[in-house]
N, C-alpha and C. Protein backbone atom coordinates (compact mmCIF):
# COMPACT_ATOMS: atom_id res chain seq x y z
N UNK A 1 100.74 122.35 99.51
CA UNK A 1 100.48 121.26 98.59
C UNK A 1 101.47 120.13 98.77
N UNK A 2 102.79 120.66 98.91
CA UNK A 2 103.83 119.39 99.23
C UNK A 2 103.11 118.33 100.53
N UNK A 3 102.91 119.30 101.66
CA UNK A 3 102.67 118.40 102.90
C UNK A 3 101.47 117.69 102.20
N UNK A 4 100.23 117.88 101.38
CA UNK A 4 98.92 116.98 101.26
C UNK A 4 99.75 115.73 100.46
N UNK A 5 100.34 115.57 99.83
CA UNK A 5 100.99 114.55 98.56
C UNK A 5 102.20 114.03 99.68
N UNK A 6 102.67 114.27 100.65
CA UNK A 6 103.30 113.67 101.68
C UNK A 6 102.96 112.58 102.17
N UNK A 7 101.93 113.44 103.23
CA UNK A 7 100.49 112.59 103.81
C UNK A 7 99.89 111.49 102.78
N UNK A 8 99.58 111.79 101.67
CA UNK A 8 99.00 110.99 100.44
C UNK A 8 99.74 109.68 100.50
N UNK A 9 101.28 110.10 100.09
CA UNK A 9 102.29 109.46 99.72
C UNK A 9 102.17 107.99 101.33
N UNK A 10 102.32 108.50 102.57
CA UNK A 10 102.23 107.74 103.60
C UNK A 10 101.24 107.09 103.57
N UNK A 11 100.13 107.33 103.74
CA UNK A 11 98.79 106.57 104.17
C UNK A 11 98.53 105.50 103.14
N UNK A 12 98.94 105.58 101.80
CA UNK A 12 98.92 104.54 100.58
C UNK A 12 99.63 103.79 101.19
N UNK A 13 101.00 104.04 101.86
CA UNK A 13 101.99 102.90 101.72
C UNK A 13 101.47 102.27 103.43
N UNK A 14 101.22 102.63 103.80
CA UNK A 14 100.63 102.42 105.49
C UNK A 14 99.52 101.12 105.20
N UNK A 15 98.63 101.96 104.06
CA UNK A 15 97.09 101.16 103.67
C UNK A 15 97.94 99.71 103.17
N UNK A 16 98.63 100.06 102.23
CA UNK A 16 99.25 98.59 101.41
C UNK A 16 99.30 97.46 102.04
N UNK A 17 100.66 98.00 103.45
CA UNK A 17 101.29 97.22 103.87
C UNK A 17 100.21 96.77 105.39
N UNK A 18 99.33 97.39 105.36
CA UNK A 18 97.69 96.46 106.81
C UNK A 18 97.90 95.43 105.43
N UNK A 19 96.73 95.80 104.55
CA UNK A 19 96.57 94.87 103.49
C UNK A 19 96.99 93.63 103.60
N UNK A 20 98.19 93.63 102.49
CA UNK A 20 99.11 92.42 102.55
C UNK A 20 99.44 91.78 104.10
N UNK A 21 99.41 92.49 105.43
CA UNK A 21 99.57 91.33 106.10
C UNK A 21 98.18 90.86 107.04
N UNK A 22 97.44 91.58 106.82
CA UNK A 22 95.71 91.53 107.79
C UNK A 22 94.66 91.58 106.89
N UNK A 23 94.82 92.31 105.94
CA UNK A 23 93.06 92.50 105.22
C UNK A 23 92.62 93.03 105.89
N UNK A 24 91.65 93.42 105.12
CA UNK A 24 90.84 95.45 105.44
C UNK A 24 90.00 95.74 104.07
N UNK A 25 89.82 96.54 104.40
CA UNK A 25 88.86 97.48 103.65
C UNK A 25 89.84 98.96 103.06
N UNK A 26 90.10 99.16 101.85
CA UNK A 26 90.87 100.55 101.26
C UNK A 26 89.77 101.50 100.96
N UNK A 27 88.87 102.54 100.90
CA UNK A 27 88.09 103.47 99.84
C UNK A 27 88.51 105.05 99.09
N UNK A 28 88.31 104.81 98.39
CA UNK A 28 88.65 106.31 97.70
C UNK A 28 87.31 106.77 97.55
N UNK A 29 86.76 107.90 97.90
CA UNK A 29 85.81 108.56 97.73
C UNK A 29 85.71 110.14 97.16
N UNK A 30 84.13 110.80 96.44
CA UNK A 30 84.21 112.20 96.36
C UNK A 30 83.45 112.35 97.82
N UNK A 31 83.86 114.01 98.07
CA UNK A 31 83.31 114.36 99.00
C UNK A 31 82.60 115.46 99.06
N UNK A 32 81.33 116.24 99.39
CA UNK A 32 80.85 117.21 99.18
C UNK A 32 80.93 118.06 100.80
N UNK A 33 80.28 119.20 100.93
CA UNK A 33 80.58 119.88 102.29
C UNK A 33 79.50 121.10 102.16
N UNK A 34 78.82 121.32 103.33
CA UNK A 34 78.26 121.63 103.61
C UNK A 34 78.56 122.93 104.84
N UNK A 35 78.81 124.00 104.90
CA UNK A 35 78.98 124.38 106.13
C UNK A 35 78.20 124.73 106.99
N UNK A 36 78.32 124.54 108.57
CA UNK A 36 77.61 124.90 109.40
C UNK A 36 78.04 125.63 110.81
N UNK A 37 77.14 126.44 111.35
CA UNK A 37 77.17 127.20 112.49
C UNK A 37 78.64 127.87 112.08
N UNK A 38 79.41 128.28 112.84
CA UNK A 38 80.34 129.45 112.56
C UNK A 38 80.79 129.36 112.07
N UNK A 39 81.39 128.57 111.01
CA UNK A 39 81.75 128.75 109.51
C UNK A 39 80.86 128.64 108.48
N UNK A 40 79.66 128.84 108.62
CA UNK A 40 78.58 129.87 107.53
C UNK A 40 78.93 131.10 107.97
N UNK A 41 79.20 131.31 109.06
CA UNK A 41 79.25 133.05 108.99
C UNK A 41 80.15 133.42 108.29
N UNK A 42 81.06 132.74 107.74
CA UNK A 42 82.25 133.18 106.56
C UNK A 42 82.09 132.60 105.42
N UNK A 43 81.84 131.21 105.22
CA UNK A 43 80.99 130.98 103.84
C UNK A 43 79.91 129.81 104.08
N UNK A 44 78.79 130.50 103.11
CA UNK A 44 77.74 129.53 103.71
C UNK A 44 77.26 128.86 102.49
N UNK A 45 78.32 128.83 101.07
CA UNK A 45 77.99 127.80 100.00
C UNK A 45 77.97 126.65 99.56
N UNK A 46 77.55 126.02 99.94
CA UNK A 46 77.65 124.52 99.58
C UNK A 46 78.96 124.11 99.00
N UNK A 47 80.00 123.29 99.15
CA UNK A 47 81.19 123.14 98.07
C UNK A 47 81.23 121.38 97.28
N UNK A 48 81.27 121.97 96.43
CA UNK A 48 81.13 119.96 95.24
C UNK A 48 82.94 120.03 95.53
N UNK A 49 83.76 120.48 96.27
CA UNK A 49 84.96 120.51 95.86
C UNK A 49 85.65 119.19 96.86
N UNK A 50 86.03 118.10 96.77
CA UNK A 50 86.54 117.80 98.06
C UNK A 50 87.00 115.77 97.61
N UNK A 51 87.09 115.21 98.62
CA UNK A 51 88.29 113.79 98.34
C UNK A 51 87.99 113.03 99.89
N UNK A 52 88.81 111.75 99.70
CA UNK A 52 88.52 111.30 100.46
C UNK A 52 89.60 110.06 100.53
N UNK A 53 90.56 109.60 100.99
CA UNK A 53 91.19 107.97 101.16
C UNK A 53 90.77 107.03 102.75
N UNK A 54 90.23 106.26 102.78
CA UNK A 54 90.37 105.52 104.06
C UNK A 54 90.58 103.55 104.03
N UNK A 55 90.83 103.79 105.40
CA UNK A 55 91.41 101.84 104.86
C UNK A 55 90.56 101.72 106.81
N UNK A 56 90.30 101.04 106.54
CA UNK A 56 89.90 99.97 107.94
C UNK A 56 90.18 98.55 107.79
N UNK A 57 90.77 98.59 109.23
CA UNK A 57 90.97 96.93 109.85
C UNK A 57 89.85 95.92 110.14
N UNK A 58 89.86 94.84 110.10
CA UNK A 58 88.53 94.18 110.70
C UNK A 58 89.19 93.42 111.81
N UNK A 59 89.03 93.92 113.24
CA UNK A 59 89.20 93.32 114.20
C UNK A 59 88.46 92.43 114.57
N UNK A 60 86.74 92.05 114.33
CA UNK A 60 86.08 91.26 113.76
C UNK A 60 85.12 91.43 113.16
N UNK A 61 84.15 90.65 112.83
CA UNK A 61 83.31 90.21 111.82
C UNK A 61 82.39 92.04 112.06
N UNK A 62 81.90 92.61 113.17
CA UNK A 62 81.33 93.88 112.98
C UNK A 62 82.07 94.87 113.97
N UNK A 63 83.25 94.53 114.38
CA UNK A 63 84.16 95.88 114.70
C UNK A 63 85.77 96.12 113.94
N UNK A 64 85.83 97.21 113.32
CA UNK A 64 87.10 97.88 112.53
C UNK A 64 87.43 99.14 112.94
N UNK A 65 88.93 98.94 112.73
CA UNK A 65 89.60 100.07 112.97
C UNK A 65 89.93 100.81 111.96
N UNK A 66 90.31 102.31 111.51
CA UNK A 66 90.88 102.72 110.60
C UNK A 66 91.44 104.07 110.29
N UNK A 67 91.82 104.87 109.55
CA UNK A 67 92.32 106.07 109.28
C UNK A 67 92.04 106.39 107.83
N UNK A 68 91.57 107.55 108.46
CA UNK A 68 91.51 108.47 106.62
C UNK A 68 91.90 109.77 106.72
N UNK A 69 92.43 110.35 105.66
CA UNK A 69 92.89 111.24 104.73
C UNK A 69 92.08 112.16 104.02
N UNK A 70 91.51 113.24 104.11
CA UNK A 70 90.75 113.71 102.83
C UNK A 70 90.95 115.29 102.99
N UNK A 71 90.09 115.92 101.87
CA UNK A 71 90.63 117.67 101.64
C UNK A 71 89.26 117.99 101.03
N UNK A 72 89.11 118.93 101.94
CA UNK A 72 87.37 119.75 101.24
C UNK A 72 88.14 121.24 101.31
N UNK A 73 87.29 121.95 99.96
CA UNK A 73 87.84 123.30 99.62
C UNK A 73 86.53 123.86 99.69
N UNK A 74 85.84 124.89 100.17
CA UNK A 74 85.09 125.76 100.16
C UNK A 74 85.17 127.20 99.74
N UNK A 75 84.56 127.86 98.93
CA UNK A 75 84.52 129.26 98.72
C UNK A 75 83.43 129.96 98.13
N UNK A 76 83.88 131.14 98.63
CA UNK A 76 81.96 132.13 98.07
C UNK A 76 82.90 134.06 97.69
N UNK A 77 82.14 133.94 96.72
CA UNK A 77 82.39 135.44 96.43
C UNK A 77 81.41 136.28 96.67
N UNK A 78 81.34 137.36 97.01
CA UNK A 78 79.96 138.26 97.71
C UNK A 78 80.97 140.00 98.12
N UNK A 79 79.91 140.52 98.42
CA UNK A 79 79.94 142.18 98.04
C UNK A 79 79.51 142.38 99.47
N UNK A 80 80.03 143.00 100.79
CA UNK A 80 79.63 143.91 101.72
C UNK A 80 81.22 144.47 102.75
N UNK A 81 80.70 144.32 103.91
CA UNK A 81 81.63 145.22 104.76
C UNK A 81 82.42 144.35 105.87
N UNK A 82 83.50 144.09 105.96
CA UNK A 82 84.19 143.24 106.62
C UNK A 82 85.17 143.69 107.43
N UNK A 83 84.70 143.23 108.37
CA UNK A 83 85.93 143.85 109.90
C UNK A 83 86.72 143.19 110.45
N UNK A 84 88.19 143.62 110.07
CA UNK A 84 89.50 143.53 111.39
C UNK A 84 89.69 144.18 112.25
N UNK A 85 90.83 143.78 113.08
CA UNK A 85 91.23 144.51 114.15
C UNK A 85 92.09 146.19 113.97
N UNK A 86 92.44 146.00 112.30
CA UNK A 86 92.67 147.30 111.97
C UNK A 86 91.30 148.64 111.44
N UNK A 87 90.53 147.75 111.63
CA UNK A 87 89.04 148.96 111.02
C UNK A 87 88.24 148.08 110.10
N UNK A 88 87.41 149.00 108.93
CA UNK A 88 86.43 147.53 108.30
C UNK A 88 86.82 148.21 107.08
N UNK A 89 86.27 147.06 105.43
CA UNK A 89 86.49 147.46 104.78
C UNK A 89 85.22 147.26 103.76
N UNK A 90 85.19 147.61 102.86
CA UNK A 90 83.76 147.42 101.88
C UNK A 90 84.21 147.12 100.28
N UNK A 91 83.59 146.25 99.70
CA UNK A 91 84.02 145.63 98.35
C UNK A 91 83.78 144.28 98.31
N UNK A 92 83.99 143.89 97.03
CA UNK A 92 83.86 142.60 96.48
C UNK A 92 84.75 141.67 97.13
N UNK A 93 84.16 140.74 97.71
CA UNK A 93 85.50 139.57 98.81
C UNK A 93 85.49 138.11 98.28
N UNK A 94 86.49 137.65 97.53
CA UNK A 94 86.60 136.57 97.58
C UNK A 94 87.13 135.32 99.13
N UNK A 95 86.16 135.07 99.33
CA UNK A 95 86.45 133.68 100.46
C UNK A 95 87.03 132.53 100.59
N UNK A 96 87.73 131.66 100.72
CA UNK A 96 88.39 130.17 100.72
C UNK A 96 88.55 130.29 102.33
N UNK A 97 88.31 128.39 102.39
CA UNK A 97 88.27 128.37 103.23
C UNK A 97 88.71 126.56 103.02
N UNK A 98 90.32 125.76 103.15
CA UNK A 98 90.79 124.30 102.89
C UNK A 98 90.68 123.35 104.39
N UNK A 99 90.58 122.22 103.90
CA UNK A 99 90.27 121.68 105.30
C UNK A 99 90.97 120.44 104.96
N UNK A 100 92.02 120.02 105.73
CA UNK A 100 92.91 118.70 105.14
C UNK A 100 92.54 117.90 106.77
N UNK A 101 91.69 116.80 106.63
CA UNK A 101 91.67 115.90 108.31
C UNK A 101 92.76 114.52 107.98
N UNK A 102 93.17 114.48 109.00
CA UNK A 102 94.10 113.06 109.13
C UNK A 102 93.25 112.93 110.52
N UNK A 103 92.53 111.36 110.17
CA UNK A 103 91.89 110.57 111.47
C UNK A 103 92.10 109.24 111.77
N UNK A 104 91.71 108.49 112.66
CA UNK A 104 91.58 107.29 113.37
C UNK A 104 90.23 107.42 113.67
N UNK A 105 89.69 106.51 113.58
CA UNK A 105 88.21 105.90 113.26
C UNK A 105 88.31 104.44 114.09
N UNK A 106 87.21 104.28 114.70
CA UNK A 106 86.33 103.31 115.32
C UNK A 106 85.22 103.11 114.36
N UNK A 107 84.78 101.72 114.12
CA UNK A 107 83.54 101.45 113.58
C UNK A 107 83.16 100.43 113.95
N UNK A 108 81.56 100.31 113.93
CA UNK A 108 80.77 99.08 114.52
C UNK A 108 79.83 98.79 113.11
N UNK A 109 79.95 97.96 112.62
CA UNK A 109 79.05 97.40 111.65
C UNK A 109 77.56 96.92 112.31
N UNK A 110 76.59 96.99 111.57
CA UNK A 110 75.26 96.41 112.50
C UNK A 110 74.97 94.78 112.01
N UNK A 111 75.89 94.81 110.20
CA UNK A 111 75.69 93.56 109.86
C UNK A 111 76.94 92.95 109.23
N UNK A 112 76.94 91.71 108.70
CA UNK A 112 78.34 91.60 107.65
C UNK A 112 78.14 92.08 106.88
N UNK A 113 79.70 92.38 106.50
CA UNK A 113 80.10 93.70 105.25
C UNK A 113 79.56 92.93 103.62
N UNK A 114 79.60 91.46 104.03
CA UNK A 114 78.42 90.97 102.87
C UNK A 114 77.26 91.07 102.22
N UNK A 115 76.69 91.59 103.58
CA UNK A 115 74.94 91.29 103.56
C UNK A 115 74.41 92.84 102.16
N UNK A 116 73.24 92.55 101.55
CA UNK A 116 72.92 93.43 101.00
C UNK A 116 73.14 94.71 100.86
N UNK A 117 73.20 95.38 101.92
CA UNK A 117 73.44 96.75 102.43
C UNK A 117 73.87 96.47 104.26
N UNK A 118 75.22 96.81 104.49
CA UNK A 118 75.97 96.79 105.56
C UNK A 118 75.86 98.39 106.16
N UNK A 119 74.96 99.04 106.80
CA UNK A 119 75.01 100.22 107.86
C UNK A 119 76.24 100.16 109.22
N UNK A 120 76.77 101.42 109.13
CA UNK A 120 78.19 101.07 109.92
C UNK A 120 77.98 102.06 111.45
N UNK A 121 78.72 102.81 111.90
CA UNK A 121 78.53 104.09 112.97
C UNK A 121 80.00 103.99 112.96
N UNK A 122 80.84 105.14 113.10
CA UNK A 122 81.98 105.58 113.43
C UNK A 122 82.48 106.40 113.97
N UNK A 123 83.36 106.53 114.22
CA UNK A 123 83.85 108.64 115.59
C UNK A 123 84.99 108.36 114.85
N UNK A 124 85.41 109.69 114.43
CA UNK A 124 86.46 109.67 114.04
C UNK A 124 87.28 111.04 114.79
N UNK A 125 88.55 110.60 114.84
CA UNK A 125 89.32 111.47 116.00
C UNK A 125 90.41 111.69 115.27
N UNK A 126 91.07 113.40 115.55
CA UNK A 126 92.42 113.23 115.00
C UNK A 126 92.76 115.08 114.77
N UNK A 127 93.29 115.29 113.70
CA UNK A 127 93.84 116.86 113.68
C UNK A 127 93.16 117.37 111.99
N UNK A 128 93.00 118.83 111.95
CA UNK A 128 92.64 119.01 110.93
C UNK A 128 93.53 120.41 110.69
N UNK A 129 94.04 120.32 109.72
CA UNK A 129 94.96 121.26 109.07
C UNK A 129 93.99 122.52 108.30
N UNK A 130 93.94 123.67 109.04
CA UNK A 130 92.64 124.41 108.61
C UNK A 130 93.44 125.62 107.78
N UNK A 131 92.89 125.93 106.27
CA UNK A 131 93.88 127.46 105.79
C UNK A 131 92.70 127.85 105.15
N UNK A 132 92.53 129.08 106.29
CA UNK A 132 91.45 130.38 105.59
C UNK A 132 92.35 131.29 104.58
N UNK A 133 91.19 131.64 103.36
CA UNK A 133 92.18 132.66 102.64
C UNK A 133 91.08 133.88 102.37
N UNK A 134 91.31 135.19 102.29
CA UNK A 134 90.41 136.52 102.07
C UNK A 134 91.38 137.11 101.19
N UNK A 135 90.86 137.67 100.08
CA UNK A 135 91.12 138.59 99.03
C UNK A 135 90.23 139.62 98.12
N UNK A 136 90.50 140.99 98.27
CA UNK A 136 89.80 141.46 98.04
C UNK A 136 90.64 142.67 97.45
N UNK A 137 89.81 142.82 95.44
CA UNK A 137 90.88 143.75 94.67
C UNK A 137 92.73 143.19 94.85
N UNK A 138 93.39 143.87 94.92
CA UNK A 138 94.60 143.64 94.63
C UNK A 138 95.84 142.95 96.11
N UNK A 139 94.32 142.64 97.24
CA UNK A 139 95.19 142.56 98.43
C UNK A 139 94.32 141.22 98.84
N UNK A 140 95.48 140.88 99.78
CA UNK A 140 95.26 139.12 100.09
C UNK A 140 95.77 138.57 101.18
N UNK A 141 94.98 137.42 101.87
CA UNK A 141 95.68 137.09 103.20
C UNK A 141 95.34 136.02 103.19
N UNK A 142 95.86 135.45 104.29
CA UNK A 142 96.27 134.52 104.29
C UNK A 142 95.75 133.96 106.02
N UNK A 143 95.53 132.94 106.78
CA UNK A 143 96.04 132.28 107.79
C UNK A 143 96.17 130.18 107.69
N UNK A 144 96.65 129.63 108.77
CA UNK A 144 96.27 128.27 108.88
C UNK A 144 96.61 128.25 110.21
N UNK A 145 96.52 126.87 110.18
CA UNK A 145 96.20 126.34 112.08
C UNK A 145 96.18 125.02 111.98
N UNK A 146 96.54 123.80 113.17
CA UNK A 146 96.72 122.87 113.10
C UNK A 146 95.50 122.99 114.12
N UNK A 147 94.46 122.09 114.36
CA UNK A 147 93.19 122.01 114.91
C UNK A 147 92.98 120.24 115.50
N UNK A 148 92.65 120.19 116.49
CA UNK A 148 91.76 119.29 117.12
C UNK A 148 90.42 118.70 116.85
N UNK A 149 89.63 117.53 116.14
CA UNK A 149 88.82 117.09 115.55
C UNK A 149 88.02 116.09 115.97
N UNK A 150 86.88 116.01 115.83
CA UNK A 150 86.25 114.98 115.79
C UNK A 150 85.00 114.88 114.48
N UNK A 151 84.96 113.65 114.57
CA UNK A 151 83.79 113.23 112.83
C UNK A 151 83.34 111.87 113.18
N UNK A 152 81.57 112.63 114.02
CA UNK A 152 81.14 111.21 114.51
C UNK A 152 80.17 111.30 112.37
N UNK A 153 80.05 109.38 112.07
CA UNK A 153 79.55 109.18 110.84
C UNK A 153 78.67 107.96 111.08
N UNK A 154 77.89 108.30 109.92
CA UNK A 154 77.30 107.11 109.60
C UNK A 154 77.46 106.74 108.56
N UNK A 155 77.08 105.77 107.63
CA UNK A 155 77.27 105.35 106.47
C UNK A 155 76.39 104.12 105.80
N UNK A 156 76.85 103.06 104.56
CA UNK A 156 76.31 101.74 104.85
C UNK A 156 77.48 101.58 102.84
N UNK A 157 77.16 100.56 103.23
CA UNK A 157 78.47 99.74 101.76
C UNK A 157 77.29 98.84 101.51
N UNK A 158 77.14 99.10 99.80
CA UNK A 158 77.04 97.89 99.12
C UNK A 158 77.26 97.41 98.38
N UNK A 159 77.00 96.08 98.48
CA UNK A 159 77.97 95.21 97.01
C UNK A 159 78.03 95.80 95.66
N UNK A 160 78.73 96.27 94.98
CA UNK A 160 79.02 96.18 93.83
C UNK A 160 80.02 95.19 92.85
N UNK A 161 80.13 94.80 92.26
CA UNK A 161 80.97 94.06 91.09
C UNK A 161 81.85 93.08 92.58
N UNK A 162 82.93 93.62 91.97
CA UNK A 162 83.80 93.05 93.47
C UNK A 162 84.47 93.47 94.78
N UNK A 163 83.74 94.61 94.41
CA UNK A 163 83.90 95.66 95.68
C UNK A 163 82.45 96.39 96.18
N UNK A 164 82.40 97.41 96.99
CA UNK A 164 81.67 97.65 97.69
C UNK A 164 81.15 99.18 97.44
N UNK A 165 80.16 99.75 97.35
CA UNK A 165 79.68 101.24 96.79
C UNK A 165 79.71 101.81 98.25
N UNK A 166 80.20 102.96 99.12
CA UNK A 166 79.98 103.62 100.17
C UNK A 166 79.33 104.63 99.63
N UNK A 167 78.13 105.19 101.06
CA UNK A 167 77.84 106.30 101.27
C UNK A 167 78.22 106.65 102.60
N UNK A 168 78.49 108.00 102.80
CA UNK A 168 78.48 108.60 104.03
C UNK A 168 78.46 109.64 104.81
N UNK A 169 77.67 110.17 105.53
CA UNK A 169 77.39 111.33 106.04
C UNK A 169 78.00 111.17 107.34
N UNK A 170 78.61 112.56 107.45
CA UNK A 170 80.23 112.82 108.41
C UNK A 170 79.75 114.59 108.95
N UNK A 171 79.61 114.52 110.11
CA UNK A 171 79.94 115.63 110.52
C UNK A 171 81.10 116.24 111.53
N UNK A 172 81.92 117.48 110.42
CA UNK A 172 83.16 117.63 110.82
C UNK A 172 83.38 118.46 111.66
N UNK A 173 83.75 118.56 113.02
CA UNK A 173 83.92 119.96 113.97
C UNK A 173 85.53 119.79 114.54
N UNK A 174 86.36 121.04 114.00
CA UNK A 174 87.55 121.60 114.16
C UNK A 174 87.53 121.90 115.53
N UNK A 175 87.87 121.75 116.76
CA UNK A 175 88.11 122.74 117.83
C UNK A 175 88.51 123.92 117.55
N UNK A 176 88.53 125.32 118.23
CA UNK A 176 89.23 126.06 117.97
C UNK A 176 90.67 126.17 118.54
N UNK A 177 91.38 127.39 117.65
CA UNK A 177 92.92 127.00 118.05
C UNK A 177 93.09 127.95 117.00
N UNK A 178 94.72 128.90 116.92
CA UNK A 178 95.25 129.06 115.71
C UNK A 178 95.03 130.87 115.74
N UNK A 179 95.41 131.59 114.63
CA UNK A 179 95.32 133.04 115.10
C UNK A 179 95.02 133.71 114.06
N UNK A 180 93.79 133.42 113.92
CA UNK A 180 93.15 133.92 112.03
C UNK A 180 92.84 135.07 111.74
N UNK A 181 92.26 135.43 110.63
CA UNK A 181 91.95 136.84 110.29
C UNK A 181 90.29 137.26 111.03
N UNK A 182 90.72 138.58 111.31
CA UNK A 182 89.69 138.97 112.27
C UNK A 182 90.36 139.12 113.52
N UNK A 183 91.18 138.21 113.77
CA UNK A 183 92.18 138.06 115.17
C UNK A 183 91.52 136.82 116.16
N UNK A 184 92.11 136.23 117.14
CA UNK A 184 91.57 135.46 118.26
C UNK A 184 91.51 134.41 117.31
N UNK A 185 91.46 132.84 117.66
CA UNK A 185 91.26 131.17 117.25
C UNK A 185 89.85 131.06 116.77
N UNK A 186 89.57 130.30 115.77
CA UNK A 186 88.27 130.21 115.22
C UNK A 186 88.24 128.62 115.63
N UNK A 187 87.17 128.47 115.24
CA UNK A 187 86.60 126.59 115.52
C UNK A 187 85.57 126.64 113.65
N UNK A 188 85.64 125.29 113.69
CA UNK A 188 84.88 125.12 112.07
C UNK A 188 84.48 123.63 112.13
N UNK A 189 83.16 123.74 111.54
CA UNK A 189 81.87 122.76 111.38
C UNK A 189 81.63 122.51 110.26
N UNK A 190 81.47 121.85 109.28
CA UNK A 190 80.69 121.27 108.21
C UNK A 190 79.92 119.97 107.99
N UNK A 191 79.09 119.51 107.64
CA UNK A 191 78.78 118.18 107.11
C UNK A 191 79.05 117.89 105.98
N UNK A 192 79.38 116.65 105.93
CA UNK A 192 80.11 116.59 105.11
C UNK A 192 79.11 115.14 103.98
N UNK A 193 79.10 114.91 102.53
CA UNK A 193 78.57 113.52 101.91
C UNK A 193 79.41 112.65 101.05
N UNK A 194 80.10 111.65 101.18
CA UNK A 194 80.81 110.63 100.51
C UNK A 194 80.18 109.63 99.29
N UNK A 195 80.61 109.75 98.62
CA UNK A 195 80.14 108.70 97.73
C UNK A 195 81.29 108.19 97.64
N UNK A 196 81.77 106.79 97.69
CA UNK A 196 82.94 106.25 97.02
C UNK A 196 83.39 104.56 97.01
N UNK A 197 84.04 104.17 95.81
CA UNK A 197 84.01 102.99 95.73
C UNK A 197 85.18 102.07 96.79
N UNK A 198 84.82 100.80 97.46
CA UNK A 198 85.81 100.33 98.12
C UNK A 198 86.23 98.91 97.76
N UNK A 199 87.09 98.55 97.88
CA UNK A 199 87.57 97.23 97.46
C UNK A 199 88.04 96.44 99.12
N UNK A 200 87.79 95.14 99.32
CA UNK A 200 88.43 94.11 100.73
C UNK A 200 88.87 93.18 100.04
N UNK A 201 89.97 93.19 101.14
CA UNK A 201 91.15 91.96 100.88
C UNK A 201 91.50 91.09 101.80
N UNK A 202 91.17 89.82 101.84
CA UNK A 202 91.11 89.32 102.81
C UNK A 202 91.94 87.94 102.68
């Protein structure tokens, strides 16, 4: 938790100071998550749990640069038989499964960020801080991993009041890496949905 409020702590003061000397785009968003392909095989529940900070540059009128910040939490409780490298076990399993990305983003706007509804495309590149957790009855584990990422998105902003309403659909794939439960590096997928408000300063 210290390192997420670290990171937090930086990227605000990072976002500020583009701001005040370039203008950009800041958003705070919720985020929802979805998992897919081999991380459904460990939880396959939908999660409302999750966040979002990003700021982009406008290098011009429809290309920006930028970085975001965000944390999706996933978990599922369920009843069967689960295997390590020490043997298997049977009972009630609680699942977690945290996902913290720090990225750099490319974006191409199709129109100005004025126009009615502005549709964007982005890749986003960077590391994702992955911590699986399994507990089951009175025993508990633990792993994490620093992971390799990409989050190609789409999206579109529209005007609201004096800022801008985002949506955005993001799909997130972890490389694998790291030495989790079960044993051997896992890799992790979700899609991901943004809703969130943005403010430009120009």
């Amino acid at each position: 938790m210290k390192k997420v409020l670290f990171l937090l702590i930086i990227f605000l003061i990072m976002s500020t100071r583009m701001e005040a000397q370039t203008g950009g785009l800041t958003a705070i968003a919720y985020s929802t998550g979805q998992p897919v392909w081999e991380t459904a095989d460990y939880i396959d529940e939908f999660s409302w749990r999750g966040a979002a900070l990003e700021y982009k540059y406008f290098y011009s009128e429809r290309l920006a640069y930028g970085m975001q910040l965000g944390w999706s939490n996933f978990g599922q409780r369920l009843d069967g038989v689960v295997s390590f490298d020490q043997g298997a076990v049977s009972g009630t399993q609680i699942r977690k499964l945290g996902a913290l990305p720090i990225l750099l983003s490319i974006n191409y706007f199709t129109t100005d960020l004025y126009a009615d509804i502005s549709p964007y495309l982005a890749l986003n590149v960077g590391a994702y801080y992955m911590i699986e957790q399994f507990s089951m009855g009175i025993y508990g584990f633990d792993k994490s991993a620093w992971h390799f990422g990409l989050a190609p998105e789409f999206g579109v902003y529209v005007p609201v009041g004096e800022g801008h309403m985002q949506i955005a659909m993001k799909f997130n794939k972890a490389f694998a890496a790291g030495d989790y439960l079960g044993g051997g590096s896992k890799e992790f997928s979700w899609l991901s949905l943004n809703l969130g408000y943005a403010l430009a300063i120009f």
